[in-house]
C-alpha atoms as a PDB file:
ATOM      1  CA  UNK A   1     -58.843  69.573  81.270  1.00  0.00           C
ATOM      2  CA  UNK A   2     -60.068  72.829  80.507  1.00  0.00           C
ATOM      3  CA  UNK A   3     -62.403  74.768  82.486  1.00  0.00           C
ATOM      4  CA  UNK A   4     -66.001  75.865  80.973  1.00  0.00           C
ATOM      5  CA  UNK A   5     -67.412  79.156  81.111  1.00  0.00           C
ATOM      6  CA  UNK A   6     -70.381  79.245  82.227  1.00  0.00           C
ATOM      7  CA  UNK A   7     -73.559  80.303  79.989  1.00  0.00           C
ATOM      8  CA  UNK A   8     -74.517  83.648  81.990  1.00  0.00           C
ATOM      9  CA  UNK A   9     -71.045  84.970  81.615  1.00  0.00           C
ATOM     10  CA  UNK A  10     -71.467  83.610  78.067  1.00  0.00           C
ATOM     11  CA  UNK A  11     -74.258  85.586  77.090  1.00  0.00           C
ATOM     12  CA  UNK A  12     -73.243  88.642  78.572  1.00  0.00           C
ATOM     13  CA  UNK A  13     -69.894  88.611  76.974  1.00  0.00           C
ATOM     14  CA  UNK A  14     -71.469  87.937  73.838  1.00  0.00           C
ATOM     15  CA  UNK A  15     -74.458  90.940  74.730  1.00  0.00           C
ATOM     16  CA  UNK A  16     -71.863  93.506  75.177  1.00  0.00           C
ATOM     17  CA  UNK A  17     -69.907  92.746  72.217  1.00  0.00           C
ATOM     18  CA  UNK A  18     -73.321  93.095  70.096  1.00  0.00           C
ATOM     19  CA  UNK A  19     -74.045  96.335  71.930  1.00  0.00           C
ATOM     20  CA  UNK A  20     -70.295  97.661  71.024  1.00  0.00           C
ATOM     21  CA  UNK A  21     -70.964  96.784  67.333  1.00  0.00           C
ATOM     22  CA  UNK A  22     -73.733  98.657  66.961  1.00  0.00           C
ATOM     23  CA  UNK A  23     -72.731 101.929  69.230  1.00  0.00           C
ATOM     24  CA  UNK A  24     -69.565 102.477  67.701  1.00  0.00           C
ATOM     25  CA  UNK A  25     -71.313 102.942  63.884  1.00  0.00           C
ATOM     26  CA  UNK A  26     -74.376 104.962  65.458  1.00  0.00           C
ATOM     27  CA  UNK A  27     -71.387 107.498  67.437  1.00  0.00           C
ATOM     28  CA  UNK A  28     -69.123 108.212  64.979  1.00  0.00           C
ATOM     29  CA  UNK A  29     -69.499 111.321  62.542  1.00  0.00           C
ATOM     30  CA  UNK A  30     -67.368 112.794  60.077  1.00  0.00           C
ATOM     31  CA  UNK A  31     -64.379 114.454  60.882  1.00  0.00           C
ATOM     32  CA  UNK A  32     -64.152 117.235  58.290  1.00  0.00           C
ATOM     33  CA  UNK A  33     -65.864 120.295  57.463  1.00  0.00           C
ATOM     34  CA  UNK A  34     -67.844 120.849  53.934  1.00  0.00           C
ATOM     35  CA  UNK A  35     -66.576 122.664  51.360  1.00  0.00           C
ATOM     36  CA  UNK A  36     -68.836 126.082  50.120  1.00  0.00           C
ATOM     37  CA  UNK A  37     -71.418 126.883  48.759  1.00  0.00           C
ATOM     38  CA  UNK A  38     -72.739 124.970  51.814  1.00  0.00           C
ATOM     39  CA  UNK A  39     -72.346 124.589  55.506  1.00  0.00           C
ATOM     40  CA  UNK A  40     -73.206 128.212  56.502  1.00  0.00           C
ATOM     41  CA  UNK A  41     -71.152 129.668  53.508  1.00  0.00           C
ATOM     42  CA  UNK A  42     -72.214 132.941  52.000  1.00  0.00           C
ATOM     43  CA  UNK A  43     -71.249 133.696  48.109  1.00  0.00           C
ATOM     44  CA  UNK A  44     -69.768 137.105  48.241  1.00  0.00           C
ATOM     45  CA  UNK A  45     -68.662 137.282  44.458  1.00  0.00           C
ATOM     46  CA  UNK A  46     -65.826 136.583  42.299  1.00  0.00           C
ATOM     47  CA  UNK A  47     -62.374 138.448  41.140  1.00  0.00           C
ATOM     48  CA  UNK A  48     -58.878 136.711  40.088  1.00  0.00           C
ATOM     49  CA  UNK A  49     -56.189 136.312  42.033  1.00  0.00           C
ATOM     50  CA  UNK A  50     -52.817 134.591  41.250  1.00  0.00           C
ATOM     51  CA  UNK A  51     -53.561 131.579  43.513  1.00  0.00           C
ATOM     52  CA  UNK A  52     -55.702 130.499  45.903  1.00  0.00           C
ATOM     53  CA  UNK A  53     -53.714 131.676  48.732  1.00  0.00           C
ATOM     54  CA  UNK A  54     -53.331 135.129  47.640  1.00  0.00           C
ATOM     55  CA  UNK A  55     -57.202 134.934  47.125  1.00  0.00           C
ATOM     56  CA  UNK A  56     -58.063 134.040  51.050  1.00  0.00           C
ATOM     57  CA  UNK A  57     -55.054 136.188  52.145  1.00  0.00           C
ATOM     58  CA  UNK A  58     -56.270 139.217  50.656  1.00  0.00           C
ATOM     59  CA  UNK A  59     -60.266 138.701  51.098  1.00  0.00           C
ATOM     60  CA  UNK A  60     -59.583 136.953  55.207  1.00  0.00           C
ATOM     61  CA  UNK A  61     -59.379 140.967  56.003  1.00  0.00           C
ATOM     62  CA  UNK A  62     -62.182 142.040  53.706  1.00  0.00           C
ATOM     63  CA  UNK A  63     -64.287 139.143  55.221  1.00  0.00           C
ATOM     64  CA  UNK A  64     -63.516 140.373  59.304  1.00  0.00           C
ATOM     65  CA  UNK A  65     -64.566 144.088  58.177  1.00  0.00           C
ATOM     66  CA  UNK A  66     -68.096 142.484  57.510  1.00  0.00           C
ATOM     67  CA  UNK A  67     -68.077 140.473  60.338  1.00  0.00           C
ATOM     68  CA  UNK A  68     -67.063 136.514  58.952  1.00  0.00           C
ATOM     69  CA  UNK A  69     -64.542 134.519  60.268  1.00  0.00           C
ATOM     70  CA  UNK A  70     -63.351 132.312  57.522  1.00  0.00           C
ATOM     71  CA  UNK A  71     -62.851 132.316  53.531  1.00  0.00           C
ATOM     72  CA  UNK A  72     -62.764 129.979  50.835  1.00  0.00           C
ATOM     73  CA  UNK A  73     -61.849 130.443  47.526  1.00  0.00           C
ATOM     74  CA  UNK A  74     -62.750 128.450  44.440  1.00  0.00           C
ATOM     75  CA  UNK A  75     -59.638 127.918  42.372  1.00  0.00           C
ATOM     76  CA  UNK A  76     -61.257 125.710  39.930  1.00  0.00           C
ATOM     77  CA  UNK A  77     -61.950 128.534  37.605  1.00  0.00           C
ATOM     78  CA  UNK A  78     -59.508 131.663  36.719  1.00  0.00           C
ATOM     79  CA  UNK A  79     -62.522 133.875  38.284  1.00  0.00           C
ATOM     80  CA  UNK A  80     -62.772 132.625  41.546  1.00  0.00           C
ATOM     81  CA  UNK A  81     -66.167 132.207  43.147  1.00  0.00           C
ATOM     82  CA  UNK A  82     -65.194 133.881  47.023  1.00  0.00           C
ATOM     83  CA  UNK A  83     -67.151 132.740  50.278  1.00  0.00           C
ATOM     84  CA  UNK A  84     -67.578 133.718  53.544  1.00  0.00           C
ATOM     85  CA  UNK A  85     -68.507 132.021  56.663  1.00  0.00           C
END
C-alpha cells in the first residue's frame, strides 16, 4: 500500500509550481540586440562599398574618430544607409 501525501505538502508543491510558471515568462527578455535605425543608432549617411564587411571595416575607424563604438551597414540597397552607435 502506498503512502499518501499529505494535503499541506500538496498545496505547497502545487503553489510553487504555479509561482515558477508564471516567474519564468515575467524574467525572461530577449537575447539579441535591434537592428538600426533604432536602439540608440544614429544615421550618418550613405556611400557604396563592395560588401557589407568592407562597409563596417572601413567606417568602424571613421565612427571611433567621432566618438561611436559600433557600425552597421545596410546592405539591402547598393547605397548603403551607414549607422553609428
Amino acid at each position: 500500500m502506498r503512502p499518501t501525501r499529505s494535503l499541506r505538502l500538496r498545496v505547497g508543491v502545487g503553489l510553487a509550481a504555479g509561482m515558477a510558471a508564471i516567474a519564468i515568462p515575467l524574467t525572461s527578455t530577449n537575447a539579441f540586440a535591434a537592428d538600426p535605425p533604432g536602439a540608440g543608432w544614429v544615421p550618418i549617411g550613405a556611400e557604396a562599398y563592395p560588401s557589407k564587411a568592407a562597409c563596417e571595416a572601413t567606417e568602424l575607424q571613421y565612427a571611433h574618430e567621432a566618438g561611436y563604438n559600433e557600425v552597421w551597414c545596410d546592405d539591402s540597397k547598393r547605397i548603403m544607409p551607414i549607422y553609428y552607435r
